[in-house]
PDB file of N, CA and C in Angstrom:
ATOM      1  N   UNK A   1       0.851  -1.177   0.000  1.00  0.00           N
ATOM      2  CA  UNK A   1       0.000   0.000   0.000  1.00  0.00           C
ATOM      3  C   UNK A   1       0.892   1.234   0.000  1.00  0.00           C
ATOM      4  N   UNK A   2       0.407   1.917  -0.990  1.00  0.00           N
ATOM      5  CA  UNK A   2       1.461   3.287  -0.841  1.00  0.00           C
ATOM      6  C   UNK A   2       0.897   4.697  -1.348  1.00  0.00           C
ATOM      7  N   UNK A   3       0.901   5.954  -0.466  1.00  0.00           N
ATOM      8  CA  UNK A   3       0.467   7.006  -1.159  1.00  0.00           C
ATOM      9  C   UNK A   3       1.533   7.764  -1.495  1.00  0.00           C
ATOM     10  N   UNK A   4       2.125   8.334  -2.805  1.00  0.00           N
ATOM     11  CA  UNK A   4       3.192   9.409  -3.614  1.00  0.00           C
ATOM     12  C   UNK A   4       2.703  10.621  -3.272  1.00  0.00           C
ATOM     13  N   UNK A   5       3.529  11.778  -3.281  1.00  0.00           N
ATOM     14  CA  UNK A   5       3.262  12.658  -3.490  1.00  0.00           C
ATOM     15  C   UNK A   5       4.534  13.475  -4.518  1.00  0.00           C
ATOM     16  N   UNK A   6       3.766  14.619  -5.085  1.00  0.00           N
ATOM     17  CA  UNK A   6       4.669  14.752  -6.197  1.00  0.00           C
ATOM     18  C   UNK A   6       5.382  16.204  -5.818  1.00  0.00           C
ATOM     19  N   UNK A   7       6.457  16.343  -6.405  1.00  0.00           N
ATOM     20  CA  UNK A   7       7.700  17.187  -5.620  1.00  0.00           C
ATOM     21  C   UNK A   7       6.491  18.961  -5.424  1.00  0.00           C
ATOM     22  N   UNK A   8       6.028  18.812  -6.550  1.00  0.00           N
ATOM     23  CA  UNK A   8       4.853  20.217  -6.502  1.00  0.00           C
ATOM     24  C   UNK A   8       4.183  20.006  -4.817  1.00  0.00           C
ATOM     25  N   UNK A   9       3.400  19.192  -4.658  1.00  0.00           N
ATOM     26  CA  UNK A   9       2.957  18.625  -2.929  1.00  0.00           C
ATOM     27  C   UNK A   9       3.614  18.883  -2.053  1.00  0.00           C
ATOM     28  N   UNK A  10       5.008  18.532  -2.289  1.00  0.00           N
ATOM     29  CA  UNK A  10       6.535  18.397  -1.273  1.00  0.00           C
ATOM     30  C   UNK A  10       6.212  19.643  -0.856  1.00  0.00           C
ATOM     31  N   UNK A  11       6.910  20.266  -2.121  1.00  0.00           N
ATOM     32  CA  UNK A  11       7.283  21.772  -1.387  1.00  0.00           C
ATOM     33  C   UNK A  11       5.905  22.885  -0.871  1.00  0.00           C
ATOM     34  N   UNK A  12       4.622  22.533  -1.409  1.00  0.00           N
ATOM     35  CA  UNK A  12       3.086  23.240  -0.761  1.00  0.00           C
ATOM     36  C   UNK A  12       3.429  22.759   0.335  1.00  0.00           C
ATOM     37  N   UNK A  13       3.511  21.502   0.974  1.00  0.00           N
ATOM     38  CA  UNK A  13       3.557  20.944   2.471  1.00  0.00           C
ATOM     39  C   UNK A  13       4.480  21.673   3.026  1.00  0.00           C
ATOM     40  N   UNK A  14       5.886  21.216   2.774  1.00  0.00           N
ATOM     41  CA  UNK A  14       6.516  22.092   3.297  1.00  0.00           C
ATOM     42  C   UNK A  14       6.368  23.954   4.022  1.00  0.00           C
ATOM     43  N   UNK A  15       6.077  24.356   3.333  1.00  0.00           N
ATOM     44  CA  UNK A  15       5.829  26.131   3.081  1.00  0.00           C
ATOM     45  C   UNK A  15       4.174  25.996   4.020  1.00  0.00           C
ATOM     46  N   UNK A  16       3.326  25.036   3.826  1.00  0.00           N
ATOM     47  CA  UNK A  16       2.589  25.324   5.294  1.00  0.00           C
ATOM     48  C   UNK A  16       2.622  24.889   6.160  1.00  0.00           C
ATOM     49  N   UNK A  17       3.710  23.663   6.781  1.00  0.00           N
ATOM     50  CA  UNK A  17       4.382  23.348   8.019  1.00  0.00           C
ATOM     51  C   UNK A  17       5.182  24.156   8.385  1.00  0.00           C
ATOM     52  N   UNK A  18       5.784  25.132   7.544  1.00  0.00           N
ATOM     53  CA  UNK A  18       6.847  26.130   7.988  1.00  0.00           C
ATOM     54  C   UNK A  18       5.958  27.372   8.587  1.00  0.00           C
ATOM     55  N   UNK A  19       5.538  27.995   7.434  1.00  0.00           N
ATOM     56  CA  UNK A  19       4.132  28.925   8.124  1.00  0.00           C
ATOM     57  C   UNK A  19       3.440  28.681   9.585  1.00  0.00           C
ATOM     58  N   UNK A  20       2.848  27.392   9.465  1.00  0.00           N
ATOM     59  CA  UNK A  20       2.380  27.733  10.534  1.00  0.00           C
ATOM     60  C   UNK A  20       3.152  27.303  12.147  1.00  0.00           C
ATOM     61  N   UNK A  21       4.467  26.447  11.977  1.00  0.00           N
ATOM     62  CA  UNK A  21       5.303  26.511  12.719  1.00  0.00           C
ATOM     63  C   UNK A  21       5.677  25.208  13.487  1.00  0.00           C
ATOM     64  N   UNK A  22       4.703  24.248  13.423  1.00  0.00           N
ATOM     65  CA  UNK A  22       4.608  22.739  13.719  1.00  0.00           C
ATOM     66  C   UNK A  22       3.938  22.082  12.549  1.00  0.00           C
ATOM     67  N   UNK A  23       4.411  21.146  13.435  1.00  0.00           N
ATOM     68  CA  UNK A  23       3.216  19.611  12.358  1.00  0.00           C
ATOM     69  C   UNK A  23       4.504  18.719  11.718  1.00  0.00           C
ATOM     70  N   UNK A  24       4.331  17.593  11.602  1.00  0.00           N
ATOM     71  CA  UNK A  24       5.246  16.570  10.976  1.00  0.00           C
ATOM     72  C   UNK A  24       4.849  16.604   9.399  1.00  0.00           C
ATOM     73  N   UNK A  25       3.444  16.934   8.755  1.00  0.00           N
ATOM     74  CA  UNK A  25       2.926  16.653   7.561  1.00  0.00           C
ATOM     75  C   UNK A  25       1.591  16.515   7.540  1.00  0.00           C
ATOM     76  N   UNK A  26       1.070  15.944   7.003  1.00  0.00           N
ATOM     77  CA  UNK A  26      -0.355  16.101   6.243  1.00  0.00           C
ATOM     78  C   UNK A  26      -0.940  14.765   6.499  1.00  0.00           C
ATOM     79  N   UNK A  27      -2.217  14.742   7.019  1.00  0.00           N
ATOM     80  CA  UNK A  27      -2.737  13.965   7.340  1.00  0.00           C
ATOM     81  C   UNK A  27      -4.401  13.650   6.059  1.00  0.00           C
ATOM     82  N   UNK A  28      -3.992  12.574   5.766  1.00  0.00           N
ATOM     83  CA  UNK A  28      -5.018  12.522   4.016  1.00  0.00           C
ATOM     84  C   UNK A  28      -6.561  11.068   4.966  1.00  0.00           C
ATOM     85  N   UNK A  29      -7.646  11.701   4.444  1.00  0.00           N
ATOM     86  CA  UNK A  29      -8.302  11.067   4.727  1.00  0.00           C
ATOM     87  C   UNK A  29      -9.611  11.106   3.583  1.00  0.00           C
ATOM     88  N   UNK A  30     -11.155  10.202   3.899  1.00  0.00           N
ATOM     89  CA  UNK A  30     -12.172  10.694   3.387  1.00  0.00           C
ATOM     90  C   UNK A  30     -13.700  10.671   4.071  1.00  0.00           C
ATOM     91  N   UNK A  31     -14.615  11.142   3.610  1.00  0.00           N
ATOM     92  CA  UNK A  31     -15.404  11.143   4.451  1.00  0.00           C
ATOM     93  C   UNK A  31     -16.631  11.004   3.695  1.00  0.00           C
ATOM     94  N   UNK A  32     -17.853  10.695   3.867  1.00  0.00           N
ATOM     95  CA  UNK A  32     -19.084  10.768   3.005  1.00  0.00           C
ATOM     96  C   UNK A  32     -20.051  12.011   3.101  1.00  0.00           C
ATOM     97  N   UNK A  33     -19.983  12.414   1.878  1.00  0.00           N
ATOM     98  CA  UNK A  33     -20.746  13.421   1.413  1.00  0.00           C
ATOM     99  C   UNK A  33     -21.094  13.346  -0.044  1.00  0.00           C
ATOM    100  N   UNK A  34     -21.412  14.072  -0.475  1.00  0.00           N
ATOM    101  CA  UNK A  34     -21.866  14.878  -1.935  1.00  0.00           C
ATOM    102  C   UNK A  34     -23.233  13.690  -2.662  1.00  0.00           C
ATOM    103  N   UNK A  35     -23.142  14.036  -3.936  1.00  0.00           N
ATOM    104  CA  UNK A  35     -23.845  13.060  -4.535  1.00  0.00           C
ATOM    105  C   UNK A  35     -23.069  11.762  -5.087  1.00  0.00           C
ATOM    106  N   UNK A  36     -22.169  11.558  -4.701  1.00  0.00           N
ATOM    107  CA  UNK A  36     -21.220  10.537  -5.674  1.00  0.00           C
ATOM    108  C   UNK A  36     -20.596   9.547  -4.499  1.00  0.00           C
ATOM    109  N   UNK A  37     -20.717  10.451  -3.609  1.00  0.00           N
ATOM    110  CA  UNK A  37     -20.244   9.010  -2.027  1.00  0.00           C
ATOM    111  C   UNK A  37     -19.191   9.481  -1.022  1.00  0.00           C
ATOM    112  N   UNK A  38     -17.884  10.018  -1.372  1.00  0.00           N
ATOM    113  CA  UNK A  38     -16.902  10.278  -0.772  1.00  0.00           C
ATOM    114  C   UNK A  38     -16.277  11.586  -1.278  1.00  0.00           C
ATOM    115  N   UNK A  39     -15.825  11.907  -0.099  1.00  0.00           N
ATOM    116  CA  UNK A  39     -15.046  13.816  -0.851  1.00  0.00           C
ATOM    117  C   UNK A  39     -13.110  13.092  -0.193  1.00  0.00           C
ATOM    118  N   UNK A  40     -12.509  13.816  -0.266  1.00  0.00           N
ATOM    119  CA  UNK A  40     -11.235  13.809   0.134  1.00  0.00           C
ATOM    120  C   UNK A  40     -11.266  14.621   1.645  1.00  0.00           C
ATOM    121  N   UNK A  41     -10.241  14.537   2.550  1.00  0.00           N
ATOM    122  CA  UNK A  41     -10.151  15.097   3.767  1.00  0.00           C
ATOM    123  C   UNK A  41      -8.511  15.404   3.859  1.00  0.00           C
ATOM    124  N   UNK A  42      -8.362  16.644   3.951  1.00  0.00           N
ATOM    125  CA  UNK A  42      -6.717  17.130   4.074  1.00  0.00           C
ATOM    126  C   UNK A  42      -6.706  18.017   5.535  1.00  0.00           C
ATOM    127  N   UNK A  43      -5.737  17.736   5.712  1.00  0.00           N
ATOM    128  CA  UNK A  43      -5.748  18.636   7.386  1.00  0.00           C
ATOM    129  C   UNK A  43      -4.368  18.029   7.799  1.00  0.00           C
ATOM    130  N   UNK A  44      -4.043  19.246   8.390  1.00  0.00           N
ATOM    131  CA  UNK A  44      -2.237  19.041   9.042  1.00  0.00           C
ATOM    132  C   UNK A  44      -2.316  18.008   9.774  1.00  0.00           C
ATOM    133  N   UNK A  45      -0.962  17.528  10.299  1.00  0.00           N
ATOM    134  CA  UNK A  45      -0.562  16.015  10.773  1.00  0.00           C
ATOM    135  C   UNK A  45       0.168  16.708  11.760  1.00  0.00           C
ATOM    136  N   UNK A  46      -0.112  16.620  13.244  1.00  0.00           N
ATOM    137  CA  UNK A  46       0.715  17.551  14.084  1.00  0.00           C
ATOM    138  C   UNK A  46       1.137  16.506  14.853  1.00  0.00           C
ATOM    139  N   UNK A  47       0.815  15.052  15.145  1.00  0.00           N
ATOM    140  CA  UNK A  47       1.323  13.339  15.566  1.00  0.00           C
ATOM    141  C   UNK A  47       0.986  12.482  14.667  1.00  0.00           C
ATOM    142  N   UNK A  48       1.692  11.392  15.106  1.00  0.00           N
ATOM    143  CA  UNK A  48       0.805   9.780  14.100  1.00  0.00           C
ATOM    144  C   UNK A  48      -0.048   8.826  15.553  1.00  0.00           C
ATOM    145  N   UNK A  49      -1.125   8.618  15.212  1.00  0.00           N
ATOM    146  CA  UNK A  49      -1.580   7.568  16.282  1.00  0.00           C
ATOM    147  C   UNK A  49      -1.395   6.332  16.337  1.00  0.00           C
ATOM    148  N   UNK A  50      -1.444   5.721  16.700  1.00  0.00           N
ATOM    149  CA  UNK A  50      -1.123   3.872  16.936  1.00  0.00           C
ATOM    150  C   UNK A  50      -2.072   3.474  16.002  1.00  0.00           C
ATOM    151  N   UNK A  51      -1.413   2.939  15.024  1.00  0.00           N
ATOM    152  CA  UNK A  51      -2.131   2.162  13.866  1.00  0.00           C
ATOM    153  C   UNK A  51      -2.066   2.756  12.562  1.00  0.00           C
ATOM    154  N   UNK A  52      -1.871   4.228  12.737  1.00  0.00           N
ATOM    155  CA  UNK A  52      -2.172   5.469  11.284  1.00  0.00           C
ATOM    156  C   UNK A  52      -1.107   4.612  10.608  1.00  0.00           C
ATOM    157  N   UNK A  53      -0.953   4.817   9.107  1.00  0.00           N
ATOM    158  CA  UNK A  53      -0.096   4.159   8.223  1.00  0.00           C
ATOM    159  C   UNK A  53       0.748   5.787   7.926  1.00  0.00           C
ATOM    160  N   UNK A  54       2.252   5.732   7.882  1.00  0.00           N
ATOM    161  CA  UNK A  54       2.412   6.711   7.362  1.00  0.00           C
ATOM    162  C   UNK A  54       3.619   6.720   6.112  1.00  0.00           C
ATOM    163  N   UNK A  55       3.667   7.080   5.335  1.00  0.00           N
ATOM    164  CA  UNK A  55       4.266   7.147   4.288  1.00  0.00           C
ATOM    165  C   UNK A  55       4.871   8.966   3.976  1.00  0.00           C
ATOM    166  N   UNK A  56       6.293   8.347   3.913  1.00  0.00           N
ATOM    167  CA  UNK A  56       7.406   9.537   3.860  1.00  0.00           C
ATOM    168  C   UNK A  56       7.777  10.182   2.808  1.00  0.00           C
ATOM    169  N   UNK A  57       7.936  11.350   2.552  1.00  0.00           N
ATOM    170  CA  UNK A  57       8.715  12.151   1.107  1.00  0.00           C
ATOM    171  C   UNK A  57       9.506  13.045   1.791  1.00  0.00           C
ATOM    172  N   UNK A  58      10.729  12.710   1.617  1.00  0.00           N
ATOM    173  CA  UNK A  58      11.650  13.833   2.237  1.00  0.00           C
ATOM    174  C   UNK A  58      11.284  14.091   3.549  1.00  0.00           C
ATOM    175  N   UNK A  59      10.884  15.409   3.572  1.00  0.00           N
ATOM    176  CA  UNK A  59      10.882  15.506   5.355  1.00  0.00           C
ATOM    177  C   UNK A  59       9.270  16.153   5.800  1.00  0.00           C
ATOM    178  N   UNK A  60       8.135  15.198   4.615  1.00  0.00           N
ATOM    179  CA  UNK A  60       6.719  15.107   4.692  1.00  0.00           C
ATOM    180  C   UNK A  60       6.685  13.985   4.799  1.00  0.00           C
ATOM    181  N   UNK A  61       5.555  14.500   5.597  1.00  0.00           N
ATOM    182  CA  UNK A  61       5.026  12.809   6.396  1.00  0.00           C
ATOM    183  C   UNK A  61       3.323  12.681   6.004  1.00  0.00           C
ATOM    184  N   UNK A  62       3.059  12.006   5.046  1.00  0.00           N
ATOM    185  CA  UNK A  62       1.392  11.997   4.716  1.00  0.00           C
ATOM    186  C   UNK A  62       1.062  10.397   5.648  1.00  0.00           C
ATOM    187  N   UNK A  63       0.033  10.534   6.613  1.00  0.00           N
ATOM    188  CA  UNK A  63      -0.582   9.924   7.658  1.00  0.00           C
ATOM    189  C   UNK A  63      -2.204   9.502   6.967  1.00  0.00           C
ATOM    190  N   UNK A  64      -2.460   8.602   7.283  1.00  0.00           N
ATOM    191  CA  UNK A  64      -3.669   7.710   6.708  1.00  0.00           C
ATOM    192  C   UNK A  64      -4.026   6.973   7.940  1.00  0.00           C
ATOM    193  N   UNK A  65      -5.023   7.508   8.280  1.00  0.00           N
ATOM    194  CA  UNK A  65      -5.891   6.168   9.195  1.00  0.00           C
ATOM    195  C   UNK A  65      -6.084   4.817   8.598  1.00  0.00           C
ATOM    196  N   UNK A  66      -6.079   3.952   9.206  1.00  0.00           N
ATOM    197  CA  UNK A  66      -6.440   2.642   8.991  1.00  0.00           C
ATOM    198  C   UNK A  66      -7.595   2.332   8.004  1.00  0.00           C
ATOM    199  N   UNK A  67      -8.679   3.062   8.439  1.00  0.00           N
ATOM    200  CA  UNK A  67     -10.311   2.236   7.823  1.00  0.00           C
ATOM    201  C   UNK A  67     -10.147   3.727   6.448  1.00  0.00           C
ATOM    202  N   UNK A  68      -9.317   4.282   6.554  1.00  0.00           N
ATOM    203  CA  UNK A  68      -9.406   5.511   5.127  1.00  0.00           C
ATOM    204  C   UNK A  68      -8.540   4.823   4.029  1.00  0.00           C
ATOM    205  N   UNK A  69      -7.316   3.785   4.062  1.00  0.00           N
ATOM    206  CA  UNK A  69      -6.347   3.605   3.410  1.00  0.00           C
ATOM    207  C   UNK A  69      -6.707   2.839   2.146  1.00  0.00           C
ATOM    208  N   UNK A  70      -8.181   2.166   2.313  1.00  0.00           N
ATOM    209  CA  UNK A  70      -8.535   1.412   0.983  1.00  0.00           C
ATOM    210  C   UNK A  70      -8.692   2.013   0.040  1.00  0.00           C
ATOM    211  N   UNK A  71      -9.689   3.158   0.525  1.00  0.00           N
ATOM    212  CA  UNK A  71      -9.863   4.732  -0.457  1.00  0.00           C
ATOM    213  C   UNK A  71      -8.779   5.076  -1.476  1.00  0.00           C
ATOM    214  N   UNK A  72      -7.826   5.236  -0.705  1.00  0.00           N
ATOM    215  CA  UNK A  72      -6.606   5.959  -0.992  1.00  0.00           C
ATOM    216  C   UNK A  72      -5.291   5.490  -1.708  1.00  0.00           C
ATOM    217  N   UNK A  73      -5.387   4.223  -0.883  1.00  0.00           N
ATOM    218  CA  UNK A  73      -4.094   3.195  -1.769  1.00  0.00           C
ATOM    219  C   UNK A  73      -4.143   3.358  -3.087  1.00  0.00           C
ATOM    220  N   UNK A  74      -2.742   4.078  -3.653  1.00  0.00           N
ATOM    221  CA  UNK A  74      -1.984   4.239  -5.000  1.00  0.00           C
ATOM    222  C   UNK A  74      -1.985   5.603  -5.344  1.00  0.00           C
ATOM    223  N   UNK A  75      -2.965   6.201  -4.133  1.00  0.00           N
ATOM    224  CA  UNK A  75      -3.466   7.705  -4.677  1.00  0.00           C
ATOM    225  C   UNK A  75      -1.901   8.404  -5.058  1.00  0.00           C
ATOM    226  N   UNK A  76      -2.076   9.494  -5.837  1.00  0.00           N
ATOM    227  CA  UNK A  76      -0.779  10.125  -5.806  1.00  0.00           C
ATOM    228  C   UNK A  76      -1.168  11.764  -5.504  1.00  0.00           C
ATOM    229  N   UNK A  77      -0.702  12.824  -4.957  1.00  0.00           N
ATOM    230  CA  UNK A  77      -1.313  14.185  -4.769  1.00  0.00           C
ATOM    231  C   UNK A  77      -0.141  14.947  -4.861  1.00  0.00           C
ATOM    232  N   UNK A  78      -0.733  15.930  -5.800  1.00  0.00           N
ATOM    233  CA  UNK A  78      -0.305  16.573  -6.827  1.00  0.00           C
ATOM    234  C   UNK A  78      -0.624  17.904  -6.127  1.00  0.00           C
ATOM    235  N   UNK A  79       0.030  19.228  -6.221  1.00  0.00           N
ATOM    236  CA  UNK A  79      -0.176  20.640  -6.287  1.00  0.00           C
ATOM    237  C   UNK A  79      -0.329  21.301  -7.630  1.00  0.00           C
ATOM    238  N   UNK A  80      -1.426  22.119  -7.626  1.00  0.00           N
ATOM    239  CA  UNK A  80      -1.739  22.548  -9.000  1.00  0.00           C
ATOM    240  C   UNK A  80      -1.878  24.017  -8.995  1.00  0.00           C
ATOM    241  N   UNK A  81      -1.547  24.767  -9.847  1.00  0.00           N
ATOM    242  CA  UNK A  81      -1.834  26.245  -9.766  1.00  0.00           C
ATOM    243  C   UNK A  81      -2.472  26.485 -10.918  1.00  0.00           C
ATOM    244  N   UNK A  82      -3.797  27.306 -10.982  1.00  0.00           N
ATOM    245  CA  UNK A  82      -4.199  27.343 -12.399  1.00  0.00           C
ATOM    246  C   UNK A  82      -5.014  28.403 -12.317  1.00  0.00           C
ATOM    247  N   UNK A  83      -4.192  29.892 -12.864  1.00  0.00           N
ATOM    248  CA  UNK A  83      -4.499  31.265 -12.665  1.00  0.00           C
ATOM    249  C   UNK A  83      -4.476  32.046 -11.248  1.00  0.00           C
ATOM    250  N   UNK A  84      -5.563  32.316 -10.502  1.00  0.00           N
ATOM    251  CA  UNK A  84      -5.738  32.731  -9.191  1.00  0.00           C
ATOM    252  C   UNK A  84      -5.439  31.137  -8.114  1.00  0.00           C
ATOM    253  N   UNK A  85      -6.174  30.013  -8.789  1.00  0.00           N
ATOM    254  CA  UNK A  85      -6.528  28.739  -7.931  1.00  0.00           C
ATOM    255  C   UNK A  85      -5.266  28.087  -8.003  1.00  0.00           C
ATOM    256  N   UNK A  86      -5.495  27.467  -6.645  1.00  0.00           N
ATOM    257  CA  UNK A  86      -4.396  26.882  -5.974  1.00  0.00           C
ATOM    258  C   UNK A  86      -4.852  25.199  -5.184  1.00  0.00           C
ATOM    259  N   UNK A  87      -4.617  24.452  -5.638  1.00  0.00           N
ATOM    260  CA  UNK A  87      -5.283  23.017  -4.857  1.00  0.00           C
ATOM    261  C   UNK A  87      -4.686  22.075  -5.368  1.00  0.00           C
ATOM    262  N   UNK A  88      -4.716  21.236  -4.121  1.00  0.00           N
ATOM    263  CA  UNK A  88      -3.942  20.043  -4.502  1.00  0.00           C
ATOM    264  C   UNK A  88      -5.227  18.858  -5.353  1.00  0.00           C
ATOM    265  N   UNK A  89      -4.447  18.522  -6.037  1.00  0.00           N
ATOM    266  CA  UNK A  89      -5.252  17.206  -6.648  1.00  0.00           C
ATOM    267  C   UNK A  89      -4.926  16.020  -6.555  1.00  0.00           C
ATOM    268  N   UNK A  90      -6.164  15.007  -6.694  1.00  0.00           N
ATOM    269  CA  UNK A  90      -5.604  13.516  -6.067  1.00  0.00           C
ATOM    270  C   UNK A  90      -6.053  12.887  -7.204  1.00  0.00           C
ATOM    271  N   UNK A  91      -4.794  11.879  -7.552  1.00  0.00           N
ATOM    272  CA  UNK A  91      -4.747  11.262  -9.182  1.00  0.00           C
ATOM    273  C   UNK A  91      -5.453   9.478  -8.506  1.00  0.00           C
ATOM    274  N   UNK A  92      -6.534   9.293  -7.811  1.00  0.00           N
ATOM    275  CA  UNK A  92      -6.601   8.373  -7.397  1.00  0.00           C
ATOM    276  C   UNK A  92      -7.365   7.073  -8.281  1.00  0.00           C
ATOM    277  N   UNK A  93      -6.184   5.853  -8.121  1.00  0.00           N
ATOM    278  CA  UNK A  93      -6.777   5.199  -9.681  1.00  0.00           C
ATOM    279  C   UNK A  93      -7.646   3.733  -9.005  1.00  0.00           C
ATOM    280  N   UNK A  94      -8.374   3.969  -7.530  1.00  0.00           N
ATOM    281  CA  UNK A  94      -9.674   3.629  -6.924  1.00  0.00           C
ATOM    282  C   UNK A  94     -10.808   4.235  -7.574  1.00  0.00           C
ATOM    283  N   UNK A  95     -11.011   5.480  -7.442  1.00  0.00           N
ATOM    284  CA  UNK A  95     -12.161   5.875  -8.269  1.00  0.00           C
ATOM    285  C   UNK A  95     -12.508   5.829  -9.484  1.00  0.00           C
ATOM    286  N   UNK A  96     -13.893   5.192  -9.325  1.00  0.00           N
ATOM    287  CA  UNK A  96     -14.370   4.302 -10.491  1.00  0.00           C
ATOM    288  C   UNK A  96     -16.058   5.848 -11.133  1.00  0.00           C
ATOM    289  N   UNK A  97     -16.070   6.452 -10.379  1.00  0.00           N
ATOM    290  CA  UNK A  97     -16.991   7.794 -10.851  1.00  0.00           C
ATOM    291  C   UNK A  97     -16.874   9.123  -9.824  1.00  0.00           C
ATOM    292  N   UNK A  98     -17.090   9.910 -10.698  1.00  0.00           N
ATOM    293  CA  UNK A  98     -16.974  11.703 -10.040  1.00  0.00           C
ATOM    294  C   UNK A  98     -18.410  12.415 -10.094  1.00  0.00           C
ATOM    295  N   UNK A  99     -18.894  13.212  -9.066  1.00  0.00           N
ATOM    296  CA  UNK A  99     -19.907  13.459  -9.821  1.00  0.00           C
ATOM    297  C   UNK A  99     -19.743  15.032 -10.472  1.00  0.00           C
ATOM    298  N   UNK A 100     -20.485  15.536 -11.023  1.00  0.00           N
ATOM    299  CA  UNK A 100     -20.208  16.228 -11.842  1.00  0.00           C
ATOM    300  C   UNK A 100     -19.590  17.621 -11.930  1.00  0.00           C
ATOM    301  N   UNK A 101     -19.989  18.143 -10.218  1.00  0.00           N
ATOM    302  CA  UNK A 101     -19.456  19.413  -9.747  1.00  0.00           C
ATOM    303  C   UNK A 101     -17.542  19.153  -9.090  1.00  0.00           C
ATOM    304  N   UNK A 102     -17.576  17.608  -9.202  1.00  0.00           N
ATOM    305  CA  UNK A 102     -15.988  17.369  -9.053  1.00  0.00           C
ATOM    306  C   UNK A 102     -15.569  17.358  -7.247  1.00  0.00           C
ATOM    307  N   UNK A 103     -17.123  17.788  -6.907  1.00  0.00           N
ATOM    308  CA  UNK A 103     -16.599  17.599  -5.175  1.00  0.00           C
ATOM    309  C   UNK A 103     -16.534  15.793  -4.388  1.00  0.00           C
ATOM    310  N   UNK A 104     -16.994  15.116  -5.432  1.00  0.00           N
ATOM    311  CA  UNK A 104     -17.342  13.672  -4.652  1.00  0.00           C
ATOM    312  C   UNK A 104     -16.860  12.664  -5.563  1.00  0.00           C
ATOM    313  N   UNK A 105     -16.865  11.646  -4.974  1.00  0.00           N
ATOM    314  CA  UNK A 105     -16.405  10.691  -5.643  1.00  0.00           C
ATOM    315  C   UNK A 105     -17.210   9.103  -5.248  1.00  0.00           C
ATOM    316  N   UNK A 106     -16.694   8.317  -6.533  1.00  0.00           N
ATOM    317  CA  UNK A 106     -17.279   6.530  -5.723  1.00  0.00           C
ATOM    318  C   UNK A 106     -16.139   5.747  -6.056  1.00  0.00           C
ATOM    319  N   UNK A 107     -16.033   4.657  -5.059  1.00  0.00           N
ATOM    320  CA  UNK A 107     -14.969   4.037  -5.163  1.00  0.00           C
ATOM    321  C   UNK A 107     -15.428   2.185  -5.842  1.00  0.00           C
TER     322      UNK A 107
END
């Protein structure tokens, strides 16, 4: 099981662990909503808990709970800039449909 992240990710992580002054990395999860089943969940990683899976890039640490990692396994997350917008994207090759506004997903 493994989640990538791509050097664009690296250095976004980086620059908001530095900003805001702690945190080991990024903690990737999902949750149910929208019309399509599942959205993505991003939020700083300030520990790992007993059991979290965590997977390293340099000196980012992306953290996965246990019951989130099926979701996620192979995902790769990407930083994207495109004009004013700024967001990371997840190239995840689990999802089998999107729905149409791009906030949800099915696995």
């Amino acid at each position: 099981m493994t989640i990538t992240l791509t050097e664009a990710a690296v250095d976004r992580v980086e620059r908001f662990i530095a900003k805001r002054g702690r945190g080991v990395g990024v903690r990737l999860g999902v949750r149910k909503t929208g019309c399509s089943g599942f959205a993505y969940v991003v939020d700083f990683a300030d520990d790992v808990a007993d059991g979290d899976h965590v997977f390293e890039h340099g000196k980012v640490k992306v953290v996965v709970a246990p019951d989130h990692l099926p979701y996620l396994d192979g995902t790769e997350l990407d930083f994207a800039r495109q004009g004013l917008n700024e967001t990371f994207v997840f190239n995840n090759p689990n999802v089998r449909d999107e729905c149409g506004c791009g906030e949800s997903f099915t696995v």
